[in-house]
Protein backbone atom coordinates (compact mmCIF):
# COMPACT_ATOMS: atom_id res chain seq x y z
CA UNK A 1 0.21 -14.34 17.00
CA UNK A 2 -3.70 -14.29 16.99
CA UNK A 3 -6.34 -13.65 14.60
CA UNK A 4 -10.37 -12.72 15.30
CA UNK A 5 -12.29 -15.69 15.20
CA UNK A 6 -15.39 -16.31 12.61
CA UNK A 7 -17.64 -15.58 15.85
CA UNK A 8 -15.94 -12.41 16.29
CA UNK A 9 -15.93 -11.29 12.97
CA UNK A 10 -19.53 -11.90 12.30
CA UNK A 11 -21.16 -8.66 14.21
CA UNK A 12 -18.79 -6.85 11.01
CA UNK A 13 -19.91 -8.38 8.39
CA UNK A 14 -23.20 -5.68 7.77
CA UNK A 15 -20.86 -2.66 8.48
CA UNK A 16 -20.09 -0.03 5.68
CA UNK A 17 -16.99 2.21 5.61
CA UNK A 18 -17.16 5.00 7.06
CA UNK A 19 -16.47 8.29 4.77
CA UNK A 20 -15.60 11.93 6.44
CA UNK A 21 -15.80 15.01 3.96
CA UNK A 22 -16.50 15.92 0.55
CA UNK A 23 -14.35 18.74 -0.11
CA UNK A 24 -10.39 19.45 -0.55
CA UNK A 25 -9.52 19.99 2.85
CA UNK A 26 -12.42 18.51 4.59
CA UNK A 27 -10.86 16.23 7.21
CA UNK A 28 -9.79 19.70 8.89
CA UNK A 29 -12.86 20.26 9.62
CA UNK A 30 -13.93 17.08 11.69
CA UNK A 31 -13.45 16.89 15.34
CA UNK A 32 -9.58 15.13 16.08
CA UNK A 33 -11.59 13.14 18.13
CA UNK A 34 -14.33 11.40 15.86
CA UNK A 35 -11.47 10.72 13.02
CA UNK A 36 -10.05 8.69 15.94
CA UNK A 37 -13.12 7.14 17.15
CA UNK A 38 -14.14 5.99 13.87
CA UNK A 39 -10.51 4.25 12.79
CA UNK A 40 -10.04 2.74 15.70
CA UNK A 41 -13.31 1.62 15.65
CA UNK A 42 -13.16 -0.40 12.07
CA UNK A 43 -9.17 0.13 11.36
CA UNK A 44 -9.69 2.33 8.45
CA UNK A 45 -11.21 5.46 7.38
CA UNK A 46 -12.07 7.12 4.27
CA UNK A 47 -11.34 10.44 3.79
CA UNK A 48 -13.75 11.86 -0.02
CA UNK A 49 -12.07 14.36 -1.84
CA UNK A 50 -8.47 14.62 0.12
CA UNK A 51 -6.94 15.79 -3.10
CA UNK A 52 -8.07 17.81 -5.90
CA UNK A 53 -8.37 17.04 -9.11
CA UNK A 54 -5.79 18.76 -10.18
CA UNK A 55 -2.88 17.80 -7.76
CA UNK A 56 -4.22 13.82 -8.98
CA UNK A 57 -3.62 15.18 -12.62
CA UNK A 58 -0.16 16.28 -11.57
CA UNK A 59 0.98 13.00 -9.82
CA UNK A 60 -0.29 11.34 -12.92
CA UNK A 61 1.49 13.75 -15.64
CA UNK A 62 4.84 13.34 -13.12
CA UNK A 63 4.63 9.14 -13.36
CA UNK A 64 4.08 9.46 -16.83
CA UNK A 65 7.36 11.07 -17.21
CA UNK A 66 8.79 9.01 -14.78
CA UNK A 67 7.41 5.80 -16.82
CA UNK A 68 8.59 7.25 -20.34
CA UNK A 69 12.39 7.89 -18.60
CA UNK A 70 12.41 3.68 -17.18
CA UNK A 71 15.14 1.69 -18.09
CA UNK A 72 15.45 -1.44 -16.23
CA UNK A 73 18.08 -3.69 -17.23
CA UNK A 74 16.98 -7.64 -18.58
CA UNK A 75 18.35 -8.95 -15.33
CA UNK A 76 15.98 -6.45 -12.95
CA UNK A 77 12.67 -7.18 -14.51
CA UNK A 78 11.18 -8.37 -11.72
CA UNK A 79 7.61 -9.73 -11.81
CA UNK A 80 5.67 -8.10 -8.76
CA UNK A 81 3.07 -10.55 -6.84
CA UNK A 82 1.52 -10.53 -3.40
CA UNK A 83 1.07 -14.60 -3.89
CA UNK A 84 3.20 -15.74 -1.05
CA UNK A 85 4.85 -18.56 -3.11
CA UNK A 86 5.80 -16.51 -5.99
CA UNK A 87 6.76 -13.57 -3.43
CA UNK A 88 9.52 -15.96 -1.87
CA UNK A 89 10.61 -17.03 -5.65
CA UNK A 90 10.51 -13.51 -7.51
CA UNK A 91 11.30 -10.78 -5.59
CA UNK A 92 12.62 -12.78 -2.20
CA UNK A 93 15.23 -13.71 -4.20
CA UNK A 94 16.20 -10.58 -6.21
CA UNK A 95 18.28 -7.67 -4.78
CA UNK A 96 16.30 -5.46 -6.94
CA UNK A 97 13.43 -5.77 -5.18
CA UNK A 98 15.45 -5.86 -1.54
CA UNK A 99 17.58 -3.20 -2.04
CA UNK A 100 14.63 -0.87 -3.07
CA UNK A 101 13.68 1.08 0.06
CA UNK A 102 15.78 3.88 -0.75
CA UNK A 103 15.21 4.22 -4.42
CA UNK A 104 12.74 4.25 -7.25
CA UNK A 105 12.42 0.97 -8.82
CA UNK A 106 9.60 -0.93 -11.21
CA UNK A 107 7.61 -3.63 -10.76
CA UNK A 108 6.30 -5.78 -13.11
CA UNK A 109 2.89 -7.74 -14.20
CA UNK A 110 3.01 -11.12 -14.29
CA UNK A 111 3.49 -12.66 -17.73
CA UNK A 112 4.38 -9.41 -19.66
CA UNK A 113 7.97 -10.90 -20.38
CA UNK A 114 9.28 -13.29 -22.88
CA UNK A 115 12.06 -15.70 -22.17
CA UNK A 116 14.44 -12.99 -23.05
CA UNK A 117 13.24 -10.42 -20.86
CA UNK A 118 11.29 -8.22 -23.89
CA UNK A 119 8.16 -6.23 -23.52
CA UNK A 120 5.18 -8.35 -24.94
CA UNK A 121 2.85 -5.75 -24.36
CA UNK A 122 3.63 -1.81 -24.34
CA UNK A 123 6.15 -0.52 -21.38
CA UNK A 124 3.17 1.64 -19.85
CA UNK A 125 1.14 -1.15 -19.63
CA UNK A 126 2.77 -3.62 -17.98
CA UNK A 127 4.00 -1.88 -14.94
CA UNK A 128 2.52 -3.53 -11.15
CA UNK A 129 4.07 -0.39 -9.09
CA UNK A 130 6.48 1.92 -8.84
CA UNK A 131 8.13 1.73 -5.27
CA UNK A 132 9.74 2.51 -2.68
CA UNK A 133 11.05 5.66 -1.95
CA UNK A 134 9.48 8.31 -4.51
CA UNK A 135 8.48 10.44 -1.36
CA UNK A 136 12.09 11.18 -0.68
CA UNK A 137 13.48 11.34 -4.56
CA UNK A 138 10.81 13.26 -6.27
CA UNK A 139 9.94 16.63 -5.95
CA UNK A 140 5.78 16.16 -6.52
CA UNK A 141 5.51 12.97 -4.52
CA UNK A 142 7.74 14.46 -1.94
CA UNK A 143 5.51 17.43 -1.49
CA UNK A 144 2.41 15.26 -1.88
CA UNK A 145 3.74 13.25 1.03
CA UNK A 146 4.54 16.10 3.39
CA UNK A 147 2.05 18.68 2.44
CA UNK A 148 0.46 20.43 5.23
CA UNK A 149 -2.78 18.83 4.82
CA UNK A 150 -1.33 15.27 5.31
CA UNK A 151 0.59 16.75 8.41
CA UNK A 152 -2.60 18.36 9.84
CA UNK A 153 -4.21 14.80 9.44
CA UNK A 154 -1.78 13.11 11.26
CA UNK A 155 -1.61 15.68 13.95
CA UNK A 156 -5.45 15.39 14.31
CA UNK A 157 -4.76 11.37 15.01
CA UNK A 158 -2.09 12.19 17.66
CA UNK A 159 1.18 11.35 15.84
CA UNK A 160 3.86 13.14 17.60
CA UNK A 161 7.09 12.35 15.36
CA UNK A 162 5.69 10.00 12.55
CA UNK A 163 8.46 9.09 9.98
CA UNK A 164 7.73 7.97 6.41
CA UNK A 165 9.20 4.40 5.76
CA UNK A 166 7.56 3.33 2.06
CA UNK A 167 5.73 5.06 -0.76
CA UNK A 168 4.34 3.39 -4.14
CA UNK A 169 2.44 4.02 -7.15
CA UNK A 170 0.08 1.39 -7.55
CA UNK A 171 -1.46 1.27 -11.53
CA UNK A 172 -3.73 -1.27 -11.26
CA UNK A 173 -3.66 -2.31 -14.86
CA UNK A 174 -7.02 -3.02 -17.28
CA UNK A 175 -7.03 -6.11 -18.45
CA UNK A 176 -4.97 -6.84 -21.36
CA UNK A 177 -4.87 -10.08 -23.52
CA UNK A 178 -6.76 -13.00 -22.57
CA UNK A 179 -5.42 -13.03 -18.86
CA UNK A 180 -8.71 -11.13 -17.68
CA UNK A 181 -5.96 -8.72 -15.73
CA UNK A 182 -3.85 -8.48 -13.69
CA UNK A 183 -3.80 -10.62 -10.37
CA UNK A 184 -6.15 -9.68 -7.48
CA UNK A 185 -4.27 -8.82 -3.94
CA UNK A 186 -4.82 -11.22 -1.66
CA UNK A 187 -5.80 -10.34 1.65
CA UNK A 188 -3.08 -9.23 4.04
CA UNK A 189 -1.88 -6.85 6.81
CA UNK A 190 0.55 -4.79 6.11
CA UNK A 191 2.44 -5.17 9.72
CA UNK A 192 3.02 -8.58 8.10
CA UNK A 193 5.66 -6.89 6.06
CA UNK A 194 5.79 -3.48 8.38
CA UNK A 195 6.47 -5.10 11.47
CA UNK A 196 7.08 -2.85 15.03
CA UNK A 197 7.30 -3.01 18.29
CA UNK A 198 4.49 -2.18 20.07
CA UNK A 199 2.27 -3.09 17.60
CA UNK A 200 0.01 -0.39 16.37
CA UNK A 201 2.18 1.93 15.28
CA UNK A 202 2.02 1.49 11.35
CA UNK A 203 -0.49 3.70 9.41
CA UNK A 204 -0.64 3.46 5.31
CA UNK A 205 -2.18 6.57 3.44
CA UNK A 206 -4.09 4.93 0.15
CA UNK A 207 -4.97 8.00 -2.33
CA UNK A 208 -7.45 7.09 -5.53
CA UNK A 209 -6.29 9.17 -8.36
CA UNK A 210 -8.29 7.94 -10.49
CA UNK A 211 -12.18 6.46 -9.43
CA UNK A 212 -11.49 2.83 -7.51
CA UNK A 213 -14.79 0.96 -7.63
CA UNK A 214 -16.19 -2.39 -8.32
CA UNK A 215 -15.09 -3.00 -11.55
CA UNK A 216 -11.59 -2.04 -11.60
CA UNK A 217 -10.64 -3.52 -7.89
CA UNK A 218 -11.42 -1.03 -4.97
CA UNK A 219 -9.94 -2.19 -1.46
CA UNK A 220 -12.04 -4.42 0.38
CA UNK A 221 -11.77 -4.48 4.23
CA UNK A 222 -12.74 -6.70 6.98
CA UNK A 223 -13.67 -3.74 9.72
CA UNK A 224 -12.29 -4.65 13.24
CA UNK A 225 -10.05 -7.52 11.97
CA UNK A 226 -7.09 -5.24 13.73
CA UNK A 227 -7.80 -5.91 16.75
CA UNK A 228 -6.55 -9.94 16.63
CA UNK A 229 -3.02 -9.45 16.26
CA UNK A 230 -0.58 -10.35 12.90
CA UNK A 231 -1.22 -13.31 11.98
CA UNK A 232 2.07 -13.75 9.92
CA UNK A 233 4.82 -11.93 9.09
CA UNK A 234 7.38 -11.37 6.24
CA UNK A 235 11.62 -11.40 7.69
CA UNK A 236 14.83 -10.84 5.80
CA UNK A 237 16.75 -13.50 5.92
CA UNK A 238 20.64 -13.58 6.80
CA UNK A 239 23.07 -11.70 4.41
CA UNK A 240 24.18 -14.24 1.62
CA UNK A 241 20.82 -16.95 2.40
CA UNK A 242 18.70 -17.70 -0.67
CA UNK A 243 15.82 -17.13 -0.54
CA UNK A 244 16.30 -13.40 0.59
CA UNK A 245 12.86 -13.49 2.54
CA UNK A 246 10.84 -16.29 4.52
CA UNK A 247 7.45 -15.88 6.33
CA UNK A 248 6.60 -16.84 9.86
CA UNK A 249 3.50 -17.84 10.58
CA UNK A 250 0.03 -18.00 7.79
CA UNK A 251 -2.80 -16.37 6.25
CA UNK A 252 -5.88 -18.40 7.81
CA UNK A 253 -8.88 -18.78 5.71
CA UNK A 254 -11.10 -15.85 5.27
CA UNK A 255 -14.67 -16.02 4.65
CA UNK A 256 -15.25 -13.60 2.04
CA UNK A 257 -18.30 -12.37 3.27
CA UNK A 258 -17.07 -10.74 6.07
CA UNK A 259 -14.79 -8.32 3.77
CA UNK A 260 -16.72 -4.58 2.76
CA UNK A 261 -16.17 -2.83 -0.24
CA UNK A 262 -15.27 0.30 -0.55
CA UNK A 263 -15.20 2.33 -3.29
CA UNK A 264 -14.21 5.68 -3.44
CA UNK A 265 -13.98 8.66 -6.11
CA UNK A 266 -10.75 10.05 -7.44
CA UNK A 267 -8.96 12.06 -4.84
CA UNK A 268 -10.24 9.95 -1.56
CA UNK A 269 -7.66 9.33 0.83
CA UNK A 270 -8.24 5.80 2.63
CA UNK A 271 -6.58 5.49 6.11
CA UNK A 272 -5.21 1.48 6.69
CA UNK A 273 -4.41 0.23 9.98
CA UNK A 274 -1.42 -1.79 9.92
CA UNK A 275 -3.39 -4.83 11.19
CA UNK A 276 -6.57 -4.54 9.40
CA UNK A 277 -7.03 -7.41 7.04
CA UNK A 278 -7.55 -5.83 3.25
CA UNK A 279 -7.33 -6.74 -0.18
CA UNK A 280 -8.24 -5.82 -4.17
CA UNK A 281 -9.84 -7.93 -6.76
CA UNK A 282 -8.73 -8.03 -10.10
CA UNK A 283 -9.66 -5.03 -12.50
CA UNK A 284 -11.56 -6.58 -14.86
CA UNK A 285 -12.58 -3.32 -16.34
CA UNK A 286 -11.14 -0.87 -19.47
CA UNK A 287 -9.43 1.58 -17.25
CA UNK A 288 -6.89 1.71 -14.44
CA UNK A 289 -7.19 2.21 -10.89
CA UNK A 290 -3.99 4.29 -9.97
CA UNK A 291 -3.19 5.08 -6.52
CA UNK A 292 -0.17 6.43 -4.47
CA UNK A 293 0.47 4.86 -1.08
CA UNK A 294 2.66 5.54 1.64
CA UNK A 295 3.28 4.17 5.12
CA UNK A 296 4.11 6.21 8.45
CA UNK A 297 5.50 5.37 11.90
CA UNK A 298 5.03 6.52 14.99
CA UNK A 299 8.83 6.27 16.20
CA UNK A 300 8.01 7.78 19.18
CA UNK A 301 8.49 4.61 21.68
CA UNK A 302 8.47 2.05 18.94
CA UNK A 303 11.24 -0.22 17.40
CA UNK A 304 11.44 -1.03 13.61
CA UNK A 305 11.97 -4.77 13.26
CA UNK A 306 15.57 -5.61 12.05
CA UNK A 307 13.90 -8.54 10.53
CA UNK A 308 11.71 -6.63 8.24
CA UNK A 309 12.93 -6.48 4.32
CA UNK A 310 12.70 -3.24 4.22
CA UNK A 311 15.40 -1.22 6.21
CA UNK A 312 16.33 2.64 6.62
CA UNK A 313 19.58 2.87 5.10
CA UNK A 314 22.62 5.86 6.15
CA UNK A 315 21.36 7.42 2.17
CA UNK A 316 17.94 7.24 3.16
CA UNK A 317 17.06 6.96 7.10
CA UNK A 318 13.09 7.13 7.71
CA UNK A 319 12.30 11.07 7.11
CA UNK A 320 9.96 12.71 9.55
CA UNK A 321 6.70 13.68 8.17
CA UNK A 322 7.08 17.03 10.16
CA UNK A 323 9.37 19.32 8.07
């Protein structure tokens, strides 16, 4: 499995994202054609003021109540990391975090435990993400998911039976203690843990509800960097093996300069390639930088890896987008 080369990247490294719209509703407006021109082009796209305010206020209100309903016994609080070490150890090795595809779970900061399991900081606070399946169990996320302007936008990109397969609620915590926040995400492609075959056929939906910029960890892309292939990749391992999860393959080295920033106001939508190389730095600001995410297919023609952790299940097969 390949990567782009230094050489190749380096005609990117100048390039800035590339933003359609400014209204609710905008992206209906742009030719089908230049949306596709442009992703395909750098790998992702960012769609300004997707949502409005106020359906970002209702997600928010609705994970609120979600939050202030959790109870997750001692034995499931499972630290959430994208550190590939400490992915194998914490949640490679749980079947919290395994069996999680077709049901709302919690993820957890690192170091916001003591020995015993307790809260050392408040419950709200300490929270990574929410994932995997609110699109299919909750009534707001589920009609955030398949609301007729995400349809339209993946009609206008040529998706002829796309299927949902993950959805999360990213908090992106303010620092809290001395730790200078929580952990930056390192960068990574999500077919690495989204796998299909043909390649290509993975798309993940990033929506800002609150402002993502510099301070409090925006995404950060390397435009192009789909194009080289999947450079590792995340598989299940057999029923009863510890750990759970091993990875093929490695991350090579990235220099850093050939990543862009991208910032966005609250309500953005940010189309991801499943190959483009992304990432987040830590929020080292006051405030969060809360997002919902979900992935689609396009299971027209393609095969979902059985080695991939996360599997449709007879509760919970992959739900088309078009309903």
């Amino acid at each position: 499995m390949a990567c782009l080369s230094p050489s190749q990247l380096q005609k990117n490294r100048n390039l800035k994202p590339r933003v359609v719209g400014s209204q609710p509703g905008a992206v209906q407006a742009t030719a089908p054609a230049v949306l596709w021109e442009r992703f395909q082009e750098d790998g992702f796209l960012v769609l300004e003021g997707f949502l409005s305010a106020d359906e970002c206020e209702a997600m928010q209100r609705r994970i609120g109540e979600i939050v202030a309903e959790m109870d997750v016994p001692l034995h499931c609080r499972t630290e959430f990391s994208t550190q590939e070490e400490e992915q194998l150890r914490a949640q490679g090795s749980t079947d919290y975090f395994l069996s999680s595809g077709d049901k709302i779970r919690f993820f957890f900061e690192k170091g916001v435990f003591d020995k015993q399991g307790n809260f050392l900081v408040p419950p709200e606070k300490s929270i990574n993400k929410i994932g995997h399946a609110l699109h299919a169990h909750d009534p707001i996320f589920r009609g955030v998911t398949h609301s007729p302007k995400v349809q339209a936008l993946a009609r206008s990109l040529g998706l002829q039976m796309p299927v949902v397969v993950q959805s999360m609620y990213i908090f992106k915590q303010p620092h809290f203690g001395g730790e200078g926040g929580p952990a930056a995400v390192t960068p990574h492609q999500d077919a690495s843990f989204l796998y299909t075959e043909p390649l290509g056929r993975v798309l993940g939906l990033w929506i800002a509800l609150e402002d993502a910029v510099l301070e409090n960890g925006c995404l950060w892309f390397i435009p192009g960097s789909h194009r080289g292939g999947v450079s590792r990749r995340m598989v299940r391992a057999p029923a009863g093996s510890a750990p759970g999860t091993s990875f093929l393959g490695s991350e090579p080295t990235r220099d850093n300069s050939f990543f862009v920033p991208t910032p966005v106001l609250r309500g953005a939508l940010v189309l991801i390639h499943g190959e483009v190389v992304h990432k987040s730095e830590r929020n080292f600001s006051d405030r969060s930088r809360q997002a919902y995410t979900f992935h689609l297919m396009e299971a027209a023609g393609t095969v979902w890896s059985p080695d991939n952790w996360l599997q449709p299940t007879p509760e919970l097969p992959f739900p088309p987008l078009y309903i």
